[in-house]
N, C-alpha and C. Protein backbone atom coordinates (compact mmCIF):
# COMPACT_ATOMS: atom_id res chain seq x y z
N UNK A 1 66.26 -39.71 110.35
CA UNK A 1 67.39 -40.43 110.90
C UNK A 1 68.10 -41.19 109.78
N UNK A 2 69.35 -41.33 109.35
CA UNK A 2 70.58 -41.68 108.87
C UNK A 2 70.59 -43.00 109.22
N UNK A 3 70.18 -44.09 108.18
CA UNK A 3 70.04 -45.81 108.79
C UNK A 3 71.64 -46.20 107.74
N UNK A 4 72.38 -46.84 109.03
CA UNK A 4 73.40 -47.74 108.08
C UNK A 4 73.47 -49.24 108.77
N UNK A 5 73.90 -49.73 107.63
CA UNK A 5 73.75 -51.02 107.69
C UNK A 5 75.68 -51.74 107.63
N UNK A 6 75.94 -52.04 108.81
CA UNK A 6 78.08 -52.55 108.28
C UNK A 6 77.93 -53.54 108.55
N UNK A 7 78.87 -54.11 107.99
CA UNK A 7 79.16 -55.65 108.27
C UNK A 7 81.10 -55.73 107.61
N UNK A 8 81.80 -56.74 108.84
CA UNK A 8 83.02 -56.91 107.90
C UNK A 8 83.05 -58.80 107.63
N UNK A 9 84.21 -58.35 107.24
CA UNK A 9 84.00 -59.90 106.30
C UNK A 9 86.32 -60.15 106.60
N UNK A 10 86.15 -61.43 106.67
CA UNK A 10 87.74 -62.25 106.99
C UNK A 10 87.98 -63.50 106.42
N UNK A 11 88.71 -63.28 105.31
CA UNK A 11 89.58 -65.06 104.36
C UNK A 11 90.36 -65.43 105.65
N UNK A 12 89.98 -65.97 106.20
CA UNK A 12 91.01 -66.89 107.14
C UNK A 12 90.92 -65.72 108.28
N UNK A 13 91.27 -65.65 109.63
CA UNK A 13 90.86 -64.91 110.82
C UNK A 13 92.07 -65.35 111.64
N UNK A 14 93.21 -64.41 111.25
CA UNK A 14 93.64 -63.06 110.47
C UNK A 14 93.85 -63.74 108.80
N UNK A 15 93.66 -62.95 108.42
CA UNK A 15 93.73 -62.80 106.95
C UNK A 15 93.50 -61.67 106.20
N UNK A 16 93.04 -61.62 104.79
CA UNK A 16 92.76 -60.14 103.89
C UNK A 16 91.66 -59.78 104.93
N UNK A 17 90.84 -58.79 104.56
CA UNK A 17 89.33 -58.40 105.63
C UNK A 17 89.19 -57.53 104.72
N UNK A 18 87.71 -57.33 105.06
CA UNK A 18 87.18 -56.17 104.02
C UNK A 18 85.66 -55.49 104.77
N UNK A 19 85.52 -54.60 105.01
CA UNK A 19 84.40 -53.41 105.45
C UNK A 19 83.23 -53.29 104.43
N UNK A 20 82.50 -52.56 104.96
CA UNK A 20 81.43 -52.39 104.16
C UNK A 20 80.68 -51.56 104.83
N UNK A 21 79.86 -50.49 104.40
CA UNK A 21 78.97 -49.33 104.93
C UNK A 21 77.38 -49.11 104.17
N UNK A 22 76.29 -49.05 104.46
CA UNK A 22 75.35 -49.14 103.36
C UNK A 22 74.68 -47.72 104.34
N UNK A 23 74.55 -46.35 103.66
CA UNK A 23 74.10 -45.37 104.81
C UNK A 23 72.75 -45.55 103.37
N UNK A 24 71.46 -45.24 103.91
CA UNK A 24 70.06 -44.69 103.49
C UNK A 24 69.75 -43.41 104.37
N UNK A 25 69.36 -42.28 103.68
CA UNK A 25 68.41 -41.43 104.61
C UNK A 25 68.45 -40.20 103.60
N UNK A 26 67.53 -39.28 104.08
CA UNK A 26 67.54 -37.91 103.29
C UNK A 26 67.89 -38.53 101.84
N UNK A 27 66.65 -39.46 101.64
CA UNK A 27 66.46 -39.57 99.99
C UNK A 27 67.80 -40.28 98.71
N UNK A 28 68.93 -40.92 99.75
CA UNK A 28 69.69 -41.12 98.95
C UNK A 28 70.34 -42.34 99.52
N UNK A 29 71.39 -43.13 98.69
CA UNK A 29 71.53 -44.27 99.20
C UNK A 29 73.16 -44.13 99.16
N UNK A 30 74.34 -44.30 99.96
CA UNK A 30 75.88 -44.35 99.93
C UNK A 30 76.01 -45.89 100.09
N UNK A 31 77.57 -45.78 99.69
CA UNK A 31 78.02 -47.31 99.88
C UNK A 31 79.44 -46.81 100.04
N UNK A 32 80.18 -47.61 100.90
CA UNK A 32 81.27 -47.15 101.21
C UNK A 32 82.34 -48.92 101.62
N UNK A 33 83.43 -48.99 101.14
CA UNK A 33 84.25 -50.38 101.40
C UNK A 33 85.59 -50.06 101.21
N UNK A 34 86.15 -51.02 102.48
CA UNK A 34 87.55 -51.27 102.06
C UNK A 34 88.65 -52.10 102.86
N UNK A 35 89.35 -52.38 102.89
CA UNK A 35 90.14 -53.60 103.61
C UNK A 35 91.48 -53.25 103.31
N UNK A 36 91.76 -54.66 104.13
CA UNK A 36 93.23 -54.36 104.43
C UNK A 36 94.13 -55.77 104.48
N UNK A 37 94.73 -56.12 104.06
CA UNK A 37 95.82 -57.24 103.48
C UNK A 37 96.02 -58.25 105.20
N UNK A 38 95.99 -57.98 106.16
CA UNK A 38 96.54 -58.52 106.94
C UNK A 38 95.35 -58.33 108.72
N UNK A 39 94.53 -58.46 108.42
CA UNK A 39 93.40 -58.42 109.99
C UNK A 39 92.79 -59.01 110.14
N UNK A 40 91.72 -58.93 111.09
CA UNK A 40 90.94 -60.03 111.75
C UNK A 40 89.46 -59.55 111.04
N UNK A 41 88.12 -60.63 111.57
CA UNK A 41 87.06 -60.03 111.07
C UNK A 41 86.55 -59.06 112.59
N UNK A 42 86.63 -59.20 113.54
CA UNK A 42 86.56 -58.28 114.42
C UNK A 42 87.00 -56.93 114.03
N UNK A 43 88.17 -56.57 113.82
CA UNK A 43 88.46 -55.11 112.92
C UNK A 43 88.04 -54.39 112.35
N UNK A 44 87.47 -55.93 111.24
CA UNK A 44 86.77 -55.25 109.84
C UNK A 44 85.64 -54.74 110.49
N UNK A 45 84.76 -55.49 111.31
CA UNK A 45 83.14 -55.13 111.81
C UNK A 45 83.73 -53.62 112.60
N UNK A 46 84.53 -53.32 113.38
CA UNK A 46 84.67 -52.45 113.97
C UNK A 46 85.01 -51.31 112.90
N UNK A 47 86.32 -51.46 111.75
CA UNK A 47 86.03 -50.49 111.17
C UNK A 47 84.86 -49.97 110.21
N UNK A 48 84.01 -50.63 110.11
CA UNK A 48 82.79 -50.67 109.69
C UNK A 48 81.89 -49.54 109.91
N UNK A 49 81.50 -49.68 111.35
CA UNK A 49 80.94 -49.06 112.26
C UNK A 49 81.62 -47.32 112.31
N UNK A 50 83.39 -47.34 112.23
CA UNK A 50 83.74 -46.34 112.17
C UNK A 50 83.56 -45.08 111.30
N UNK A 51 83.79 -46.10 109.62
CA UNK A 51 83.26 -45.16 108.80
C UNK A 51 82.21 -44.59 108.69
N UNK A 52 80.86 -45.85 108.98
CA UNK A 52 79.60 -45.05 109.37
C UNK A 52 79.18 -43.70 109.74
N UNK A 53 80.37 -43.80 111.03
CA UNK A 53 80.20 -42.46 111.74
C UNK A 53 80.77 -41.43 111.10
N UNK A 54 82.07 -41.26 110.71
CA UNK A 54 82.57 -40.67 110.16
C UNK A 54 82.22 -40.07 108.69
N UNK A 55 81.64 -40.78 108.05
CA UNK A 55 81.29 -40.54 106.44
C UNK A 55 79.80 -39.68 107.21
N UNK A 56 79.28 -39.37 108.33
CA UNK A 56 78.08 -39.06 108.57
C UNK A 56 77.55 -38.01 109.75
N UNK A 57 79.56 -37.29 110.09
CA UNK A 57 79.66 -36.77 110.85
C UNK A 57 78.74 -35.70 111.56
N UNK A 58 78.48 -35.03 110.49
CA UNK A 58 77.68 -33.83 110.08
C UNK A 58 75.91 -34.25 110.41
N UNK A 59 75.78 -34.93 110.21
CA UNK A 59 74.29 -35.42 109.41
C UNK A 59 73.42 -35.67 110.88
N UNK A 60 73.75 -35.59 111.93
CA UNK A 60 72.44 -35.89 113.15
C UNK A 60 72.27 -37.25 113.46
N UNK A 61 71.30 -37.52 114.09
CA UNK A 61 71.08 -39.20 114.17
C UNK A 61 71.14 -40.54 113.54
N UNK A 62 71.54 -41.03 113.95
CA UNK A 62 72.14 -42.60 113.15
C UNK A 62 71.51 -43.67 113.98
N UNK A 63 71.09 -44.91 112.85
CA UNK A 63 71.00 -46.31 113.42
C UNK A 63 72.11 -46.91 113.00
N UNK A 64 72.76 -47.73 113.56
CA UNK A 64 73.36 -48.46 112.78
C UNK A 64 73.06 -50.39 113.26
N UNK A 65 73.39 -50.41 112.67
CA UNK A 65 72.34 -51.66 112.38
C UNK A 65 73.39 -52.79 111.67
N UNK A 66 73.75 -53.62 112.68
CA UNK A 66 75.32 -54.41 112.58
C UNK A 66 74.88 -56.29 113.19
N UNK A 67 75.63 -57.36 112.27
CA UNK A 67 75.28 -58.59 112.60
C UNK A 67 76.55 -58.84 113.63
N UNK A 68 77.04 -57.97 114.07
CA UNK A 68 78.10 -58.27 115.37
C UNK A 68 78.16 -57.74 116.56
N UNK A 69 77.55 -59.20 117.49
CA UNK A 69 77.40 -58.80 118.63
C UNK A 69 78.61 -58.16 119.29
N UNK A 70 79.70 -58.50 118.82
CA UNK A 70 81.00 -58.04 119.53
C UNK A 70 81.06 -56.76 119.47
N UNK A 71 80.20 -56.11 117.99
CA UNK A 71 79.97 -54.40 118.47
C UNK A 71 79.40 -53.72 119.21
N UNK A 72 78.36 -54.56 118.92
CA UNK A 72 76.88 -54.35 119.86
C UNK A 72 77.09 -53.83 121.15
N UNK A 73 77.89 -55.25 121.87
CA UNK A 73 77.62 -54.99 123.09
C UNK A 73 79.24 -54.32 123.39
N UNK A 74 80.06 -54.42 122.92
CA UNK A 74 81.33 -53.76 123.11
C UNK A 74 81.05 -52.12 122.94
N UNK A 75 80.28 -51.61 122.15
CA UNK A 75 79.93 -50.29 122.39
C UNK A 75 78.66 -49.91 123.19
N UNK A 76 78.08 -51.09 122.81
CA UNK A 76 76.79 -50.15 124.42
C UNK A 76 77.34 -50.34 125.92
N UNK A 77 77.53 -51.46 126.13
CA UNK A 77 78.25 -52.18 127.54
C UNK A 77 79.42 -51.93 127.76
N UNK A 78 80.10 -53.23 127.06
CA UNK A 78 81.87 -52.87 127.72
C UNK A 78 82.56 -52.08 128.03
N UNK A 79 82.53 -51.60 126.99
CA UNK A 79 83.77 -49.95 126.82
C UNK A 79 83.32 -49.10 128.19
N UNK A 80 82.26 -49.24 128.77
CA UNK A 80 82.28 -48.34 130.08
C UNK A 80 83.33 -48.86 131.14
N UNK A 81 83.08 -50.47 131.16
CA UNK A 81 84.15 -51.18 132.30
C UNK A 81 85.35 -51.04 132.26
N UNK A 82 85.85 -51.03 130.16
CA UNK A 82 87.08 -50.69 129.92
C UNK A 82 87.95 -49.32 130.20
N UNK A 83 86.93 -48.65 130.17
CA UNK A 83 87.15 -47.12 130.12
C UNK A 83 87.82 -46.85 131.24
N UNK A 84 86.88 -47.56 132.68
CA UNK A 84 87.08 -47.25 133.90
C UNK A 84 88.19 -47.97 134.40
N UNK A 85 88.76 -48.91 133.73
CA UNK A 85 89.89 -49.82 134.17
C UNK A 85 90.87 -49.80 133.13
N UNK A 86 90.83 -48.82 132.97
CA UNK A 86 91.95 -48.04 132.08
C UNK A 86 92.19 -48.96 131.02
N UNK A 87 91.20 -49.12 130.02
CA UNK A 87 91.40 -50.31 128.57
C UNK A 87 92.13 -51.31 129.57
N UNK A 88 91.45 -51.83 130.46
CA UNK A 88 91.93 -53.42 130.57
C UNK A 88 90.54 -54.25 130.84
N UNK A 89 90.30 -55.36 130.40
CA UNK A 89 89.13 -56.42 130.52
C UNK A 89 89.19 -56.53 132.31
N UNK A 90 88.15 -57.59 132.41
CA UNK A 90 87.75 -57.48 133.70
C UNK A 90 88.48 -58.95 134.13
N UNK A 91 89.24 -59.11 133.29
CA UNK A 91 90.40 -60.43 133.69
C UNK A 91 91.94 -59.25 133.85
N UNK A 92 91.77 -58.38 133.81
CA UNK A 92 93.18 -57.66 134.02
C UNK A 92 94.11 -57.61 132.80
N UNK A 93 93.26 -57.76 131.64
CA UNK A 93 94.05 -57.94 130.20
C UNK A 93 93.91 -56.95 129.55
N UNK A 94 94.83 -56.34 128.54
CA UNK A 94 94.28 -55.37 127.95
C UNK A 94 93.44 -55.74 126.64
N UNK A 95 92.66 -54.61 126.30
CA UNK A 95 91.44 -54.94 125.40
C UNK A 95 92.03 -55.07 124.14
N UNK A 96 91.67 -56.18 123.88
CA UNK A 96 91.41 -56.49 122.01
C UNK A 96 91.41 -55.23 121.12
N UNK A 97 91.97 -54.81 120.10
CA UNK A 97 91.62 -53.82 118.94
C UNK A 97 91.38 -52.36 119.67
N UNK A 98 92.44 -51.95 121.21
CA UNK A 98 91.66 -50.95 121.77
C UNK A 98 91.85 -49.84 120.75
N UNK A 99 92.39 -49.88 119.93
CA UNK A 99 92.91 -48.74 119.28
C UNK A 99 91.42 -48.31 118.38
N UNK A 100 90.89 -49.41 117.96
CA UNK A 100 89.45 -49.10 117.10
C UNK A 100 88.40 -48.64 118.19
N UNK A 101 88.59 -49.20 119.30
CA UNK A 101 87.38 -49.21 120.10
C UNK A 101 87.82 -47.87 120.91
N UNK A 102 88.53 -47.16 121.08
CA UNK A 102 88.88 -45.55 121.57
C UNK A 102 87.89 -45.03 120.23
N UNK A 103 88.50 -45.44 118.96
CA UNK A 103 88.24 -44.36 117.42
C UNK A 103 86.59 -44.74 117.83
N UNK A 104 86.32 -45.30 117.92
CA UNK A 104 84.69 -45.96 117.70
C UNK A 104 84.09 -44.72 119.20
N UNK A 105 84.53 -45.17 120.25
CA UNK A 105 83.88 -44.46 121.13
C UNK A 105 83.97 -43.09 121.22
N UNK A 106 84.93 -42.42 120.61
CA UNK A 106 85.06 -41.19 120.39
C UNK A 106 84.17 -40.67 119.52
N UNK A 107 83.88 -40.98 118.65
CA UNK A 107 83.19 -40.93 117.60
C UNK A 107 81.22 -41.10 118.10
N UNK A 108 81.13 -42.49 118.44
CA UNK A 108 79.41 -42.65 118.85
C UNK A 108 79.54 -41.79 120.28
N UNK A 109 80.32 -41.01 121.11
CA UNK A 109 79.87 -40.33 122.50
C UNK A 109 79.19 -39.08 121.49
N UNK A 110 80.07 -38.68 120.45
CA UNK A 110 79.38 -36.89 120.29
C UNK A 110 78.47 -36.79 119.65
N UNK A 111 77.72 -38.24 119.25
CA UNK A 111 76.35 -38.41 118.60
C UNK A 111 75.30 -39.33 119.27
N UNK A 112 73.74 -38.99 118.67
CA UNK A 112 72.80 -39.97 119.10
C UNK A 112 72.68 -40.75 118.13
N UNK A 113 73.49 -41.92 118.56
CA UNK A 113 73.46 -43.01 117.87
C UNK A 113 72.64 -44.60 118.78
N UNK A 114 71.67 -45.23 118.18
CA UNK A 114 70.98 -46.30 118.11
C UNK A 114 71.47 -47.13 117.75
N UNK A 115 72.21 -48.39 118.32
CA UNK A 115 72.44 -49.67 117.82
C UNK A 115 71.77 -50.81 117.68
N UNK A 116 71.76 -51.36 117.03
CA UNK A 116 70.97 -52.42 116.55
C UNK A 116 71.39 -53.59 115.76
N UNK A 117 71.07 -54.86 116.59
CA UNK A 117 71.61 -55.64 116.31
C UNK A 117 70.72 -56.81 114.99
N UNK A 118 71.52 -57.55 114.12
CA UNK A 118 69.84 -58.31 113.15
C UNK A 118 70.82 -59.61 113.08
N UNK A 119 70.66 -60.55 113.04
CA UNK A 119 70.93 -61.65 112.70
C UNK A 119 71.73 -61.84 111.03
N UNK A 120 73.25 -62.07 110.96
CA UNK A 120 73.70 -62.15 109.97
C UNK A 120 73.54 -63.01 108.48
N UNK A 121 73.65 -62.90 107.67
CA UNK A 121 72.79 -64.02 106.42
C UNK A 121 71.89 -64.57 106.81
N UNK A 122 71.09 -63.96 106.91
CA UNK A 122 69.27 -64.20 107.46
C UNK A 122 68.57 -63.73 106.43
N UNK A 123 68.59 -62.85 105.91
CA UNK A 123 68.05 -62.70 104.52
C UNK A 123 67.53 -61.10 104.64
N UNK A 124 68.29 -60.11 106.06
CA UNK A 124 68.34 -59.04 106.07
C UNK A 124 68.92 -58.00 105.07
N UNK A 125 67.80 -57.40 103.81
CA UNK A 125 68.30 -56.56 103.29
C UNK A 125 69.26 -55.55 103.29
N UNK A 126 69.30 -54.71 103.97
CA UNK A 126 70.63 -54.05 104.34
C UNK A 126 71.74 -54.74 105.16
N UNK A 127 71.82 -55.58 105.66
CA UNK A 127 72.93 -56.38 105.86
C UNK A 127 73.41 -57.31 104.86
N UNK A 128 72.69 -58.24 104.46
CA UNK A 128 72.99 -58.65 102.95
C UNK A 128 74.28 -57.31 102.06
N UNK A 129 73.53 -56.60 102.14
CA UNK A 129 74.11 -55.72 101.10
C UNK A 129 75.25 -54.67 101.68
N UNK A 130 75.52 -54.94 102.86
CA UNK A 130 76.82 -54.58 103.86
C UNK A 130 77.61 -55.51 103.94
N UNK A 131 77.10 -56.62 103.51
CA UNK A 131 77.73 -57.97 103.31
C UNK A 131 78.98 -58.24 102.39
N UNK A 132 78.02 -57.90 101.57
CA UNK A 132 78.61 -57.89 99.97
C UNK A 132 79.74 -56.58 99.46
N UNK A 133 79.39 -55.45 100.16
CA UNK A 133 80.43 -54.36 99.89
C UNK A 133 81.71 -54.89 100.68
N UNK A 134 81.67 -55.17 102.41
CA UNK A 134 82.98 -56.04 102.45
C UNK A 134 83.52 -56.91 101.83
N UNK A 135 82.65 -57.95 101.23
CA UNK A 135 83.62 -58.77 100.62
C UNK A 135 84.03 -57.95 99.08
N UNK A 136 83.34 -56.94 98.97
CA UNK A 136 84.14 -55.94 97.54
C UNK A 136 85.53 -55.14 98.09
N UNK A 137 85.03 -55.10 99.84
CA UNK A 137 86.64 -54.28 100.05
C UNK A 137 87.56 -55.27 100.23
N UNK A 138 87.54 -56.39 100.16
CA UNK A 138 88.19 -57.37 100.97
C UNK A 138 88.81 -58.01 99.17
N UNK A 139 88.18 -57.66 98.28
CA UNK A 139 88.76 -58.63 97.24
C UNK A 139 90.31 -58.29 96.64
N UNK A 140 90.23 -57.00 96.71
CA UNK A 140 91.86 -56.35 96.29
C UNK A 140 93.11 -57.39 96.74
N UNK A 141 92.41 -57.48 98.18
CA UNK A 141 93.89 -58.04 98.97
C UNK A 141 93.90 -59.51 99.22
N UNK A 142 92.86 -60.35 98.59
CA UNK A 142 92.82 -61.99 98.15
C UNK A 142 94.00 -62.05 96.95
N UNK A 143 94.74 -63.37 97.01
CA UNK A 143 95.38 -63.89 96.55
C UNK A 143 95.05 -64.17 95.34
């Protein structure tokens, strides 16, 4: 199984943001980052998660293994309620970032993917170090 570790990272919320991907498995280690001048840290964690999948399309089972509950449970839970109420929250609003959270669910339905949640700057090795690649994608677009 294909273990990644994302985390995003936000100067001010909205501000620069920056991603981060740490994949381990089949003997080798990737790192993957990058950001964008103008988003939230919700985004970043979501595009996070995206590349994961994507950089790993091919490859079979995945953990991914994320310090944001807003992914967590927005891709195991929510997105079913959203789905069914046509991307609107259960206040009659439409959803936050639906545009990531379609890319995201499209993406984790055509795989067996495991989520997993760890407590952020806790002193979790692969998050630590999913940590740190966002704030490497995130530095371009600091002032």
């Amino acid at each position: 199984m294909i273990e990644a570790y994302t985390d995003g990272a936000c100067s001010g919320n909205p501000g620069p943001g920056g991603w981060g991907v740490l994949l381990t498995g089949k003997g080798a280690e990737r790192t993957f980052c990058g950001g964008e001048a103008q988003t939230t840290n919700n985004r970043m964690e979501l595009m996070a998660a995206i590349r994961a999948l994507e950089e790993t399309a091919s490859e079979g089972p995945i953990r991914i293994t994320t310090d944001s509950q807003y992914v967590k449970n927005g891709v195991t839970t929510w997105v079913h309620g959203w789905k069914r109420n046509g991307w609107k929250t259960a206040a009659k609003k439409p959803v936050k970032n639906q545009d990531l959270w379609q890319r995201l669910d499209d993406l984790a339905s055509s795989r067996d993917v495991t989520w997993a949640w760890v407590k952020g700057h806790a002193g979790h090795e692969g998050n630590e170090a999913a940590d740190q690649l966002a704030r490497e994608g995130m530095a371009p677009f600091q002032g």
